[in-house]
Protein backbone atom coordinates (compact mmCIF):
# COMPACT_ATOMS: atom_id res chain seq x y z
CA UNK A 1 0.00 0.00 0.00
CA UNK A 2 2.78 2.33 0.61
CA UNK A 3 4.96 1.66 -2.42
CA UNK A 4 1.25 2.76 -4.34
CA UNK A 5 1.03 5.51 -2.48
CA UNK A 6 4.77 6.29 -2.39
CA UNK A 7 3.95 5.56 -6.49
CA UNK A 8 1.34 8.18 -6.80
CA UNK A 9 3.31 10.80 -4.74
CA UNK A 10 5.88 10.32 -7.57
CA UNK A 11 3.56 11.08 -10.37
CA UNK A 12 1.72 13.91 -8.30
CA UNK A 13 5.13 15.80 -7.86
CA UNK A 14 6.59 15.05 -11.95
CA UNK A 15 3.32 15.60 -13.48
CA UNK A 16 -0.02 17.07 -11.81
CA UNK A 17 2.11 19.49 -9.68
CA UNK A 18 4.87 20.80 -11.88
CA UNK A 19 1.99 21.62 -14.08
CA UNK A 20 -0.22 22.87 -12.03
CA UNK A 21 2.74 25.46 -10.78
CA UNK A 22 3.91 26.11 -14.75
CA UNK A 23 0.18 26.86 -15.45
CA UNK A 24 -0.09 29.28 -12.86
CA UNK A 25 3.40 31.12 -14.17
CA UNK A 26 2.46 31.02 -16.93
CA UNK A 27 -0.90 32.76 -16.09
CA UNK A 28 0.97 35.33 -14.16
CA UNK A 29 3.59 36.33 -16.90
CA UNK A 30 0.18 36.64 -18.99
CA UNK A 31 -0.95 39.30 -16.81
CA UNK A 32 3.05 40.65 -16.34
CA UNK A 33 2.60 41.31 -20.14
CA UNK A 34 -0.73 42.78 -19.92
CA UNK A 35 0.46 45.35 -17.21
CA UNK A 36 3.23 45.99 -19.27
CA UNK A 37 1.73 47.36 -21.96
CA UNK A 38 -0.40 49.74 -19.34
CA UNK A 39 2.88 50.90 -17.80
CA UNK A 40 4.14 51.91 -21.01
CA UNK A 41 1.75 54.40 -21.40
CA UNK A 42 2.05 55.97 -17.58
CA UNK A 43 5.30 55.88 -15.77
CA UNK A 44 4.38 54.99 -11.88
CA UNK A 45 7.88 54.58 -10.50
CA UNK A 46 7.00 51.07 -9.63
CA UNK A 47 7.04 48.61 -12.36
CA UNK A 48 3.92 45.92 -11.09
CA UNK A 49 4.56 44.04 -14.82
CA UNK A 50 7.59 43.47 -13.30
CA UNK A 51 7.17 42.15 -10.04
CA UNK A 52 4.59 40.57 -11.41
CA UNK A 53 7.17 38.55 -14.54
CA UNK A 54 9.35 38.05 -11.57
CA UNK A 55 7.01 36.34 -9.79
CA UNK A 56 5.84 34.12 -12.75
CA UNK A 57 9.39 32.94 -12.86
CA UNK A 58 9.03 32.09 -8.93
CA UNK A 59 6.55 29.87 -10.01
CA UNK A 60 7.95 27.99 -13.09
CA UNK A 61 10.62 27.52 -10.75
CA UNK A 62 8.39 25.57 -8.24
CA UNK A 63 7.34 23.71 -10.90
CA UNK A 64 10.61 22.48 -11.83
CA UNK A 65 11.24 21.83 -8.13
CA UNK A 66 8.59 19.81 -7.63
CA UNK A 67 9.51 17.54 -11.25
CA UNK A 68 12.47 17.18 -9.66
CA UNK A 69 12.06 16.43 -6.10
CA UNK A 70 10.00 12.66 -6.27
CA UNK A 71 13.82 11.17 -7.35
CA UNK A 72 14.95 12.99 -4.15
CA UNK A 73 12.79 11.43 -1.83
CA UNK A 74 9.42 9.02 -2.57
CA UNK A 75 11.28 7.02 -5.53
CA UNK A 76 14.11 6.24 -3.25
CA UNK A 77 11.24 5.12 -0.62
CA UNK A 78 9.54 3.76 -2.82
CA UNK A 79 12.65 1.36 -3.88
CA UNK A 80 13.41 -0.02 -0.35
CA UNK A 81 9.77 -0.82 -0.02
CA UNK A 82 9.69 -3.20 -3.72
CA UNK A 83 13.26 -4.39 -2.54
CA UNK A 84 11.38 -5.82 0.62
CA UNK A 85 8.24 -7.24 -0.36
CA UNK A 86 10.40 -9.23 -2.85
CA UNK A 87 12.29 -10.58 0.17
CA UNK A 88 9.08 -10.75 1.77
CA UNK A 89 7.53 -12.88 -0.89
CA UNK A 90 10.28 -15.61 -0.62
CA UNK A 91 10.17 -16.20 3.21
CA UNK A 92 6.72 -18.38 2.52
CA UNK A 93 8.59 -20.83 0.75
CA UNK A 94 11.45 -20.82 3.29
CA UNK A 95 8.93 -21.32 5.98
CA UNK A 96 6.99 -23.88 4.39
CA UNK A 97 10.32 -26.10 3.41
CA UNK A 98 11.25 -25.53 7.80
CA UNK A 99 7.45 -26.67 7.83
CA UNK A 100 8.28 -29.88 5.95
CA UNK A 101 12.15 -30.47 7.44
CA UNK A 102 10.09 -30.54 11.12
CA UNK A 103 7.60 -33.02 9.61
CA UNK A 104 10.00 -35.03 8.04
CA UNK A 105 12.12 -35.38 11.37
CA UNK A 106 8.90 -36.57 13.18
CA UNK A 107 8.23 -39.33 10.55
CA UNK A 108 11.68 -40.15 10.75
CA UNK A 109 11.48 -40.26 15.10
CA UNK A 110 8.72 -42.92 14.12
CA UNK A 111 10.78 -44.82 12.08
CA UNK A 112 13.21 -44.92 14.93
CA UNK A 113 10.74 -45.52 17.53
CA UNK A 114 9.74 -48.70 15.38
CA UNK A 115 14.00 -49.62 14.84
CA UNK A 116 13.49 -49.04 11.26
CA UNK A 117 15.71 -46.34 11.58
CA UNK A 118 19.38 -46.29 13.49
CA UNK A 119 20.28 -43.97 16.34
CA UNK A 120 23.16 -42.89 14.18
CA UNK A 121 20.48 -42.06 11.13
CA UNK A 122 18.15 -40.10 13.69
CA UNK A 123 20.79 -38.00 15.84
CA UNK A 124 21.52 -37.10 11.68
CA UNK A 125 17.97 -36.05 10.91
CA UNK A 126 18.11 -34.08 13.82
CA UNK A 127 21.30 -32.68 13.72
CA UNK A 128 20.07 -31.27 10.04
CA UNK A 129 16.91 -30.17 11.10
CA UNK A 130 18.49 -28.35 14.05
CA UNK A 131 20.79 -26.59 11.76
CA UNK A 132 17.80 -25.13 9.80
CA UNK A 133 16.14 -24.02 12.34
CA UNK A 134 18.92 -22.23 13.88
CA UNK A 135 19.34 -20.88 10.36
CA UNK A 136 15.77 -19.66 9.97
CA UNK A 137 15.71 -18.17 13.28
CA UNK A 138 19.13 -16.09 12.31
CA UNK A 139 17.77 -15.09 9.09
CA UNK A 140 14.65 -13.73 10.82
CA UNK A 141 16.56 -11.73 13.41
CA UNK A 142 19.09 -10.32 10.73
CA UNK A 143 16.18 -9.95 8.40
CA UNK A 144 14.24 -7.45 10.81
CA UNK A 145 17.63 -5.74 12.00
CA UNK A 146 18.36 -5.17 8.53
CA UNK A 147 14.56 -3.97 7.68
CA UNK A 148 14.22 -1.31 10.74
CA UNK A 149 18.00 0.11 9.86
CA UNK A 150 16.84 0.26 6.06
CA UNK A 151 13.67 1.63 6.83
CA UNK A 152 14.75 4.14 9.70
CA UNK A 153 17.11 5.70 7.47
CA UNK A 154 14.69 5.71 4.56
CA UNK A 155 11.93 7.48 6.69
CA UNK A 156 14.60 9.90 8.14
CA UNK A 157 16.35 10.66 4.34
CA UNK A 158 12.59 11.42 2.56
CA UNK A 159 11.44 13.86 5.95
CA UNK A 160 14.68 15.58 5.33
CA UNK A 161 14.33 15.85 1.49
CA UNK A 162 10.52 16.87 2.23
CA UNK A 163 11.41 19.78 4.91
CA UNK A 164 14.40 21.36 2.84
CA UNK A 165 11.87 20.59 -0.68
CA UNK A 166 9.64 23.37 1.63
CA UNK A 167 11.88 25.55 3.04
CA UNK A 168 12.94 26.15 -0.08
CA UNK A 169 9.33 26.15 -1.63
CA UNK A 170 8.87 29.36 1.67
CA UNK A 171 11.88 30.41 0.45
CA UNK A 172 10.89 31.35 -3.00
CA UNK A 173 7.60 32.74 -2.02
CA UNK A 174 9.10 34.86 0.53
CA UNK A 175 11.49 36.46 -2.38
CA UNK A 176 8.24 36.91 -4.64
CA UNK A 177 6.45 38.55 -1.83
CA UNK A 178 9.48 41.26 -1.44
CA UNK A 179 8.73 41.89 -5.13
CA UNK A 180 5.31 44.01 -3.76
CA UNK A 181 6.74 45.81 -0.86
């Protein structure tokens, strides 16, 4: 669900957003133009077509920001999540082939029972199935060391990207607004 998500956030940012902040540059240099020509005619001291040009370049700039920002931070998200349901999809079959190695052993602690199997042949089975469990049970504990570590540092990396992606988004306003003092 969060890879989707993470997916949709990507094509938000590199499509809908970019041009919804081109479109609204683009509207503004429009109306830069449009004062333009009015200035022209009467000198005020203060050129608005100006300010206002300027400020449809603040925007076009946000645009770009935001087609460029999804590879900063939800695309590299988005990667350690697909990287780890595709481990994730594997550990069925592991579990399920543990499953049958514990079945297995208890058939063969039958055969045993009935002397159709040696000691030597069982303390084998056992020593085997042992081994895998201790195996699964490692993998399991490195698996969810490795998972928080990955994902702690992929939370901490796309919060960063997204405060400095705004600060810099307030940033850029802030300059436009100076344009009108």
């Amino acid at each position: 669900m969060l890879e989707s998500a993470g997916a949709d956030q990507v094509n938000k940012y590199t499509n809908l957003f970019k041009k919804d902040y081109q479109r609204l540059g683009d509207c503004f240099s429009e109306l830069a133009k449009a004062l333009d020509i009015d200035e022209r005619r009467i000198n005020t001291g203060f050129s608005l077509s100006q300010s206002v040009g300027n400020t449809a370049g603040i925007f076009i700039s946000i645009g770009k920001l935001y087609e460029d920002q999804a590879k900063k931070d939800w695309q590299p998200l988005c990667d350690v999540i697909h990287v780890y349901r595709g481990i994730l999809s594997g550990i069925p079959d592991i579990l399920s082939q543990h499953k049958n190695a514990q079945q297995k052993r208890k058939e063969c602690e039958k055969l045993a029972f009935e002397q159709k199997m040696s000691n030597l042949q069982i303390q084998e089975v056992n020593r085997r199935v042992d081994v895998m469990t201790v195996s699964v049970l490692a993998e399991q504990s490195h698996f969810r060391s490795e998972r928080d570590r990955h994902l702690k540092e992929s939370m901490h990396a796309l919060l960063g990207e997204q405060i400095a992606f705004y600060q810099t988004i307030v940033s850029k306003l802030q300059t436009a607004q100076k344009y009108f003092e």
